[in-house]
Protein backbone atom coordinates (compact mmCIF):
# COMPACT_ATOMS: atom_id res chain seq x y z
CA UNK A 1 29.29 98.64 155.78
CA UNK A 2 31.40 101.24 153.97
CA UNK A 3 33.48 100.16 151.37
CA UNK A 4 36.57 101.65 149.58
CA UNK A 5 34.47 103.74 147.07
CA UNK A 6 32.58 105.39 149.87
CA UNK A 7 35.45 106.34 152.22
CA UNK A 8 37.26 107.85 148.65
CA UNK A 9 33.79 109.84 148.00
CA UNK A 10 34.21 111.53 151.71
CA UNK A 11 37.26 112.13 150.84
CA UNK A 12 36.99 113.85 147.83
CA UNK A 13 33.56 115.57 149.31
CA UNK A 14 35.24 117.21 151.95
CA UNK A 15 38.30 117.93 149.62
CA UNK A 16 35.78 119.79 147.01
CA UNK A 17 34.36 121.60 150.33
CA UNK A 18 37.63 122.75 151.56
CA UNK A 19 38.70 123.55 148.15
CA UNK A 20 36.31 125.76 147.44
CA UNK A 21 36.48 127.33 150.85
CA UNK A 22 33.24 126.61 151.41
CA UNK A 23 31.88 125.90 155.44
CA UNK A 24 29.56 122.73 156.21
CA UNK A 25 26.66 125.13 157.11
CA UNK A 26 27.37 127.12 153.69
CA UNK A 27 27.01 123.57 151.63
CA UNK A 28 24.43 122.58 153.77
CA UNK A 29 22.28 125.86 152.76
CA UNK A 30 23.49 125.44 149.02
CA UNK A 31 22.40 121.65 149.28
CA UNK A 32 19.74 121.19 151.24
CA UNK A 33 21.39 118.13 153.30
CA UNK A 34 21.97 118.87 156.59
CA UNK A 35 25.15 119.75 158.24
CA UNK A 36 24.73 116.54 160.53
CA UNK A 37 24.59 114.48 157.27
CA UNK A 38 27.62 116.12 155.28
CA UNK A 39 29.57 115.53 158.42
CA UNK A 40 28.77 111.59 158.53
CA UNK A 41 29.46 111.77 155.51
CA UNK A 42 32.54 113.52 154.92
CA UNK A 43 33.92 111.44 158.09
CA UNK A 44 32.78 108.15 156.18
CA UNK A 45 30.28 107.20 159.18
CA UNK A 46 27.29 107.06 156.12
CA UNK A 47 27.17 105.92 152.91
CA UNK A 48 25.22 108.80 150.93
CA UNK A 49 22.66 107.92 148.61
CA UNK A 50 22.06 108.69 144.84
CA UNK A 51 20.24 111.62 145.90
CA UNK A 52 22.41 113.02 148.80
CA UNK A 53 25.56 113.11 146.31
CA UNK A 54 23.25 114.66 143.25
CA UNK A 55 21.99 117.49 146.00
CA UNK A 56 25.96 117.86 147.06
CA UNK A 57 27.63 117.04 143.62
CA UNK A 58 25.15 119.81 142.35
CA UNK A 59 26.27 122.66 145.22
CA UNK A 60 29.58 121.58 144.59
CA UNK A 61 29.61 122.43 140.93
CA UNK A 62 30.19 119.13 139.51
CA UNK A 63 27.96 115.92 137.86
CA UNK A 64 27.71 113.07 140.28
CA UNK A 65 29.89 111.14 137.77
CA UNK A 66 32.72 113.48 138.14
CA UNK A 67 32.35 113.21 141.81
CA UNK A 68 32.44 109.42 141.58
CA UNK A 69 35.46 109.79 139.13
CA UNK A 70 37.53 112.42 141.28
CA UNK A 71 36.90 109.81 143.72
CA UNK A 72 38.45 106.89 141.82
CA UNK A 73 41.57 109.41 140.75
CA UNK A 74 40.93 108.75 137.34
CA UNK A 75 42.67 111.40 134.43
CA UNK A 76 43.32 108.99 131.56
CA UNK A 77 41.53 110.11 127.87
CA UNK A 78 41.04 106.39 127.61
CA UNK A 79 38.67 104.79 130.15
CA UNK A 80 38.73 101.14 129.45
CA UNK A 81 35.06 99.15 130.32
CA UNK A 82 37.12 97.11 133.50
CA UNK A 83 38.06 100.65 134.67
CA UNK A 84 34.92 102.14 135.12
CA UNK A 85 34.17 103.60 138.05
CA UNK A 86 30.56 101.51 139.54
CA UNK A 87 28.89 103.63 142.37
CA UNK A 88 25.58 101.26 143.56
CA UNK A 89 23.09 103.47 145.63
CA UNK A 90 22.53 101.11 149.28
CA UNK A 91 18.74 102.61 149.44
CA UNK A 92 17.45 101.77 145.95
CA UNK A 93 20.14 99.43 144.04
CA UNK A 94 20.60 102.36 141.57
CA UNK A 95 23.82 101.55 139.42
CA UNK A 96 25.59 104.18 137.77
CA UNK A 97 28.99 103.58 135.54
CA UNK A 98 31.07 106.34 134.70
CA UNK A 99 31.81 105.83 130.99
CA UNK A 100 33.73 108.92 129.99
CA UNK A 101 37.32 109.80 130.95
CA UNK A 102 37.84 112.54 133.46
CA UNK A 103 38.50 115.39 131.55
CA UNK A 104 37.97 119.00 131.28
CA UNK A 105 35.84 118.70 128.02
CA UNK A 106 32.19 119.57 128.20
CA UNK A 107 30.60 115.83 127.47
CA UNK A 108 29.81 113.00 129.89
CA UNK A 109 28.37 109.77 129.14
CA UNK A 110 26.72 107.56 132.09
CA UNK A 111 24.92 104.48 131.82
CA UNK A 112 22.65 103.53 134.65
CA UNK A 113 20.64 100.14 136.04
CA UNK A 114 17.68 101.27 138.15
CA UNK A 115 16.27 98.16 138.95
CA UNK A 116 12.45 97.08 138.41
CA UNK A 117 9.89 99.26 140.96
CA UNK A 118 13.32 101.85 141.82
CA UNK A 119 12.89 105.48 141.92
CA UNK A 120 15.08 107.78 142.22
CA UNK A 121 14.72 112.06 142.42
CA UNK A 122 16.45 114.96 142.02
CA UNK A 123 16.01 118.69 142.88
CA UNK A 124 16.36 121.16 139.82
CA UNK A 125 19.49 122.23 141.40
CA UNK A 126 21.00 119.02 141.18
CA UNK A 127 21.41 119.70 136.98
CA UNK A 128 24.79 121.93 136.38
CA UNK A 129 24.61 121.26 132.85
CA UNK A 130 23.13 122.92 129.39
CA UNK A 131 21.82 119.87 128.02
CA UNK A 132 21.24 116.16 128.92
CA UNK A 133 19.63 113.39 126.87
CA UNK A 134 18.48 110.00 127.79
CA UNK A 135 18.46 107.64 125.61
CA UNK A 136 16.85 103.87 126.94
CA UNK A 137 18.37 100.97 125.87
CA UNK A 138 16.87 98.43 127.39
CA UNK A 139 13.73 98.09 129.54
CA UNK A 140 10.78 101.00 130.36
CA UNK A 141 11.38 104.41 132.23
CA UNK A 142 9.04 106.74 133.87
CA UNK A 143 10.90 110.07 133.87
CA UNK A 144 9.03 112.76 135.60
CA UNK A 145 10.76 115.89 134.58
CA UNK A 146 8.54 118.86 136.90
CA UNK A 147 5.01 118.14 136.54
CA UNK A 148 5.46 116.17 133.03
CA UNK A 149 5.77 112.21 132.63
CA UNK A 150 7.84 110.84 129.81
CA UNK A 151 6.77 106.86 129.27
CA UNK A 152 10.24 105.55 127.63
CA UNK A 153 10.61 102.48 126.31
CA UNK A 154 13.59 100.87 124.61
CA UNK A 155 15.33 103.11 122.18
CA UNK A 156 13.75 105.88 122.82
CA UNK A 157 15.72 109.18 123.31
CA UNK A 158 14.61 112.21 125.42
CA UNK A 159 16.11 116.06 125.18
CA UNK A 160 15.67 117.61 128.62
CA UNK A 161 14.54 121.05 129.22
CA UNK A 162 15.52 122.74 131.63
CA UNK A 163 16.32 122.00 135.27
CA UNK A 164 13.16 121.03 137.10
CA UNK A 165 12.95 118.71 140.09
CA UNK A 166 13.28 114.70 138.35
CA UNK A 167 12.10 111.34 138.94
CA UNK A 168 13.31 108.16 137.56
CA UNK A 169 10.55 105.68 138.20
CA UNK A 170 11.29 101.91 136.68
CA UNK A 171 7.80 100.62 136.53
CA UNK A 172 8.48 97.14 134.65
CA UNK A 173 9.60 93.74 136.05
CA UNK A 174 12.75 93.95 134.73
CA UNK A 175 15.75 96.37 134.90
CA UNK A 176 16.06 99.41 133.16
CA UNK A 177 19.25 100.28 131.36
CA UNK A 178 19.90 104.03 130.16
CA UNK A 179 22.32 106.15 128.85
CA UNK A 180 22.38 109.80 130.16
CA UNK A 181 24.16 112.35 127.40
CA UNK A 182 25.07 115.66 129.23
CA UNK A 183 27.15 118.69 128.23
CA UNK A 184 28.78 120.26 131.54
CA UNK A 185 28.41 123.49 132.22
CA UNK A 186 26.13 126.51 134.27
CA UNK A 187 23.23 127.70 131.30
């Protein structure tokens, strides 16, 4: 079932395409999702995953949050809690809020739920940004960032190096609640 968030993130996918006068066989080569997929997609027949829109946020030149916001048509400099744009991913229950406003300033602030025995991965490419923190606030992570494991545990904040194929791994019982800290931008 494909619900109103979903058909607005087609939308806006195959408005960023078009916009940037880009081909579904040129995103598919920049992404690495198949031009099959970007066309269910795009015509709302799927309902991409946490990783599909990181892979096509990423070869689109934007974070997944401002993907998800462009989506909701959000431009206010004050993003009220009720107003937050919620994008759940259908294959692991991944919740990610936009917190920031939509704006053209280099910081974005996203809290995520990845609930207990979720993983979810990223290519390197998926990263457009210079820096990104995470900072746990409640629960345990298991962030494999390339071939190094982080073991993060409430409070704890992590600096990110730089882009390297990423796993978030929740290994407790109970859901893990993060903040991700990330300045926009191609390093």
């Amino acid at each position: 079932m494909i619900d109103d968030l979903s058909r607005s993130l087609a939308a806006t996918v195959h408005q960023a395409r078009v916009g940037q006068d880009l081909s579904v066989n040129a995103l598919a080569e920049r992404s690495g999702v198949s031009r099959a997929m970007i066309g269910k997609i795009e015509r709302g027949e799927a309902q991409p995953t946490a990783v599909l829109l990181g892979k096509l946020s990423g070869a689109l030149g934007m974070t997944l949050s401002e993907l998800v916001a462009r989506a909701e048509n959000t431009d206010e400099l004050l993003r009220r809690a009720a107003d937050q744009p919620v994008w759940t991913d259908p294959a692991t229950g991944y919740r990610r809020r936009a917190v920031s406003p939509l704006t053209d300033g280099p910081l974005e602030l996203v809290e995520v739920e990845l609930p207990p025995g979720a993983a979810v991965s990223y290519p390197a490419d998926a990263y457009i940004f210079k820096y990104q923190q995470l900072w746990i606030l409640d629960g345990n992570l298991r962030f494999h960032e390339g071939s190094q494991v982080h073991e993060l545990q409430t409070g704890d904040c992590l600096q990110l190096g730089a882009p390297l194929p990423t796993t978030f791994h929740n290994p407790g019982t109970a859901t893990c609640r993060y903040l991700v800290a990330l300045v926009k931008g191609r390093g």
